[in-house]
N, C-alpha and C. Protein backbone atom coordinates (compact mmCIF):
# COMPACT_ATOMS: atom_id res chain seq x y z
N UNK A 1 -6.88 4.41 -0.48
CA UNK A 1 -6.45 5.42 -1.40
C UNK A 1 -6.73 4.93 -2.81
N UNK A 2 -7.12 5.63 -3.71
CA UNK A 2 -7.60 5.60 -5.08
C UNK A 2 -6.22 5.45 -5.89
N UNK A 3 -6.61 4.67 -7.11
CA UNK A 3 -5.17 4.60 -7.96
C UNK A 3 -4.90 5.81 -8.77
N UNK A 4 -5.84 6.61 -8.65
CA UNK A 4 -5.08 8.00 -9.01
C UNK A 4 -4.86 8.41 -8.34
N UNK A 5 -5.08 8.79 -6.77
CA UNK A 5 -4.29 9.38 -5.96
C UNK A 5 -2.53 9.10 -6.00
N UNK A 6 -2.70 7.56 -6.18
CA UNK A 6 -1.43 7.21 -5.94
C UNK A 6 -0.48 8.06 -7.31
N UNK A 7 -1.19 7.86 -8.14
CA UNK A 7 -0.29 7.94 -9.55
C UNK A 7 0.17 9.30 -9.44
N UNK A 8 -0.55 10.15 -8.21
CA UNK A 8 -0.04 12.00 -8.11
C UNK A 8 0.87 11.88 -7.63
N UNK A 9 1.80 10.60 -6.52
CA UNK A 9 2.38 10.69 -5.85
C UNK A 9 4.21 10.70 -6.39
N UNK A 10 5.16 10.84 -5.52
CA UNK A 10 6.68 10.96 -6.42
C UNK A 10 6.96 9.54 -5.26
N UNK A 11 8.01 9.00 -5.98
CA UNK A 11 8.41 7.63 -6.17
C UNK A 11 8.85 7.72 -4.12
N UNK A 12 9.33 8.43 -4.21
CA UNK A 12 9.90 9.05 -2.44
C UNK A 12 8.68 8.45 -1.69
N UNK A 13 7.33 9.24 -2.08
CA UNK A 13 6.23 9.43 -1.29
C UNK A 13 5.65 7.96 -0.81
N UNK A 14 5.49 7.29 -2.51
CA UNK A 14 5.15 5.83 -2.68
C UNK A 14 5.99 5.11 -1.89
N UNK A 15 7.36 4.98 -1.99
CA UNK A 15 8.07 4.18 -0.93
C UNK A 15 8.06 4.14 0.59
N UNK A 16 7.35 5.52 1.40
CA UNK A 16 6.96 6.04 2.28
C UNK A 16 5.80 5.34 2.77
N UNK A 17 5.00 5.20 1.69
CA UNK A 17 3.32 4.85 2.09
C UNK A 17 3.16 3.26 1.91
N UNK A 18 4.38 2.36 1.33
CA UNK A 18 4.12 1.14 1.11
C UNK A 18 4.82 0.73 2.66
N UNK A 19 5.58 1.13 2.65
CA UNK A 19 6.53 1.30 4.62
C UNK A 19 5.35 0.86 5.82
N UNK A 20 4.76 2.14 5.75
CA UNK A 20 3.63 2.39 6.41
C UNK A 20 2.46 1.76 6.07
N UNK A 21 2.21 0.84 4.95
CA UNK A 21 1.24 -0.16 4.74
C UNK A 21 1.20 -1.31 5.59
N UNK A 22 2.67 -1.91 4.57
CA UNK A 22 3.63 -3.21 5.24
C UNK A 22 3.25 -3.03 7.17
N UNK A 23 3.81 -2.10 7.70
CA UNK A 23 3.62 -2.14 8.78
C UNK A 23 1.95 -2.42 9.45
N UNK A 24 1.22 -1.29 8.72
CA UNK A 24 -0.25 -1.67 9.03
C UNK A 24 -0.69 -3.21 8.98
N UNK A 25 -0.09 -3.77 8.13
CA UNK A 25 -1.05 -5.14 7.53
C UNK A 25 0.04 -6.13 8.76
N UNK A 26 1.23 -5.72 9.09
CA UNK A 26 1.69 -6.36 10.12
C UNK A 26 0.88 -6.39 11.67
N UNK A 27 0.02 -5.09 11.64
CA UNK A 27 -0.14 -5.24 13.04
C UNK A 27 -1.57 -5.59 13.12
N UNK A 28 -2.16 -5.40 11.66
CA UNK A 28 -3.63 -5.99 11.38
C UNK A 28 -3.53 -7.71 11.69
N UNK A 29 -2.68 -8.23 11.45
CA UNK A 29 -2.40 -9.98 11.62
C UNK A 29 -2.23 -9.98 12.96
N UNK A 30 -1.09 -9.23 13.89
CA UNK A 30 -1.46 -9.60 15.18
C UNK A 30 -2.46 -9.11 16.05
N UNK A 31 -3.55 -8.36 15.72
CA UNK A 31 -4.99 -8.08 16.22
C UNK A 31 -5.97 -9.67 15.82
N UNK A 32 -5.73 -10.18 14.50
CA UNK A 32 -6.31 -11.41 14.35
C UNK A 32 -6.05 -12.32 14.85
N UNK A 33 -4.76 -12.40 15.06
CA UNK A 33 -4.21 -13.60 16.07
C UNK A 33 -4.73 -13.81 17.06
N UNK A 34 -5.08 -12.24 17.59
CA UNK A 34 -5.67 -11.78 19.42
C UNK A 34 -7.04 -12.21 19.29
N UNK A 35 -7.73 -11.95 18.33
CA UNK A 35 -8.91 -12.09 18.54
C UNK A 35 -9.45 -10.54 18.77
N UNK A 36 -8.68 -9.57 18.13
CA UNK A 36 -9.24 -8.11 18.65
C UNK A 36 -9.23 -7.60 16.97
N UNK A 37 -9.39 -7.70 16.39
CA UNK A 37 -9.81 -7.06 15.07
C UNK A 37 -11.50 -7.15 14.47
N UNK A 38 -11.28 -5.59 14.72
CA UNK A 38 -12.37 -5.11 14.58
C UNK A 38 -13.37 -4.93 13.26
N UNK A 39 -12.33 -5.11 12.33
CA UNK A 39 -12.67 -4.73 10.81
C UNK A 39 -11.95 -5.75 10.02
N UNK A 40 -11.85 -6.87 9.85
CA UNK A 40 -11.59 -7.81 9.39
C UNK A 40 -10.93 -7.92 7.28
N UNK A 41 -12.14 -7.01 6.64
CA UNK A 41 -11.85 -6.61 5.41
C UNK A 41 -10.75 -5.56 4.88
N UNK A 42 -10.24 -4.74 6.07
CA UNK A 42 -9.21 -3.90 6.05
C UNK A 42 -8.13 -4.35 5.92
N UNK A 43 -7.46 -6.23 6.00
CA UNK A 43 -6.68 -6.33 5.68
C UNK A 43 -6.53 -6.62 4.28
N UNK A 44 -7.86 -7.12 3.50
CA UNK A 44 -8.08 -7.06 2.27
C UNK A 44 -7.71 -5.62 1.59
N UNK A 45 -8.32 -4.50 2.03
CA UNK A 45 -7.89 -3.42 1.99
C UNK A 45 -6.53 -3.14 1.86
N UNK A 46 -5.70 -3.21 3.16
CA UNK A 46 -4.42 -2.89 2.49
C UNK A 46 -3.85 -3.79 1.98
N UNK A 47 -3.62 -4.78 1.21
CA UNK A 47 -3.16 -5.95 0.82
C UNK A 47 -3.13 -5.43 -0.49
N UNK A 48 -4.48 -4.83 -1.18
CA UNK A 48 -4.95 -4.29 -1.92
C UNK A 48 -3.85 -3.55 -2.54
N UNK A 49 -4.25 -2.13 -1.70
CA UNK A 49 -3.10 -0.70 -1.57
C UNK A 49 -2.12 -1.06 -1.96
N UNK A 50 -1.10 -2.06 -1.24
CA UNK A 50 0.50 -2.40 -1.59
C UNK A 50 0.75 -2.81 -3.09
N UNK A 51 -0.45 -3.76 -3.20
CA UNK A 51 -0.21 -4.50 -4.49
C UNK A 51 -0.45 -2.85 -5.91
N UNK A 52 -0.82 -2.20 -5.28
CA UNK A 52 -1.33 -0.83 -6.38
C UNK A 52 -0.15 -0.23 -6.49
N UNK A 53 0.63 -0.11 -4.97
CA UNK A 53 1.64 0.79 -5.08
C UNK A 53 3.07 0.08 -5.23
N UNK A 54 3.15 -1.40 -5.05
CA UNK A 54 4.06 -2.03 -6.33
C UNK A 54 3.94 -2.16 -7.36
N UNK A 55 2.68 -1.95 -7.94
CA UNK A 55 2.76 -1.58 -9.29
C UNK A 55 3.11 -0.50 -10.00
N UNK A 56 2.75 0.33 -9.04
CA UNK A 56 3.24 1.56 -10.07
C UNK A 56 4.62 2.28 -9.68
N UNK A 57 5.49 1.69 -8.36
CA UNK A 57 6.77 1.87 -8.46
C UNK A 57 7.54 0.70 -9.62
N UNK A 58 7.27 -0.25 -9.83
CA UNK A 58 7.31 -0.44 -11.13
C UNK A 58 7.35 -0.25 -12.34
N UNK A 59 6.29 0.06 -12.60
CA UNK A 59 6.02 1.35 -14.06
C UNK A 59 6.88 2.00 -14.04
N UNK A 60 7.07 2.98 -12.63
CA UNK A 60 8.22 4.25 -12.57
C UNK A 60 9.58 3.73 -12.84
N UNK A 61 9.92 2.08 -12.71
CA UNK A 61 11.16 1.93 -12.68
C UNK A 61 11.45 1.62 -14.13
N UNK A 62 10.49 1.25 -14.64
CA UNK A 62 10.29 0.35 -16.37
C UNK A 62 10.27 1.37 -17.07
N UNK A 63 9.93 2.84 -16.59
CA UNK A 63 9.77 4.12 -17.72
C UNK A 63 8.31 4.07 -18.19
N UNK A 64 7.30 3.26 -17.95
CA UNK A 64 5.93 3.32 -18.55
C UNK A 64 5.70 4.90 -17.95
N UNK A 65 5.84 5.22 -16.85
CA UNK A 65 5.31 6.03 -16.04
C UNK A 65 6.24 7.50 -15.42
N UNK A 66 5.74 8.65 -15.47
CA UNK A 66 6.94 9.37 -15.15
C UNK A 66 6.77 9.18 -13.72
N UNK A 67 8.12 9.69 -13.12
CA UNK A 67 8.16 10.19 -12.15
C UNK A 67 7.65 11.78 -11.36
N UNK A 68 7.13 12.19 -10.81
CA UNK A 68 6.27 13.45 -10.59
C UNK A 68 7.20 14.20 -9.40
């Protein structure tokens, strides 16, 4: 997801999609463990994502940023 996508999102949504990251990048580590991961850079990928979307629940909490 693009960092403007994210920035359309309301603070609800973001807390929703970092949930559902966290979890992804949890089950991306035990596919590596297995030896069954298929796409290896995807955990770079979401590692990525989270770090975008703690940032900008951040902002939202600091006031840089409205809430939508």
């Amino acid at each position: 997801m693009k960092r403007q996508d994210l920035l359309e999102l309301s603070k609800l949504d973001l807390e929703t999609k970092l949930k559902d990251n966290q979890d992804a990048l949890l089950n991306l580590r035990f596919q590596k463990a297995l030896q069954q991961l298929e796409h290896p850079q995807r955990i770079s990928q979401i590692k990525r994502e989270i770090a975008q979307i703690k940032t900008t629940l951040r902002e939202i909490e600091l006031g840089i940023r409205k809430e939508k």
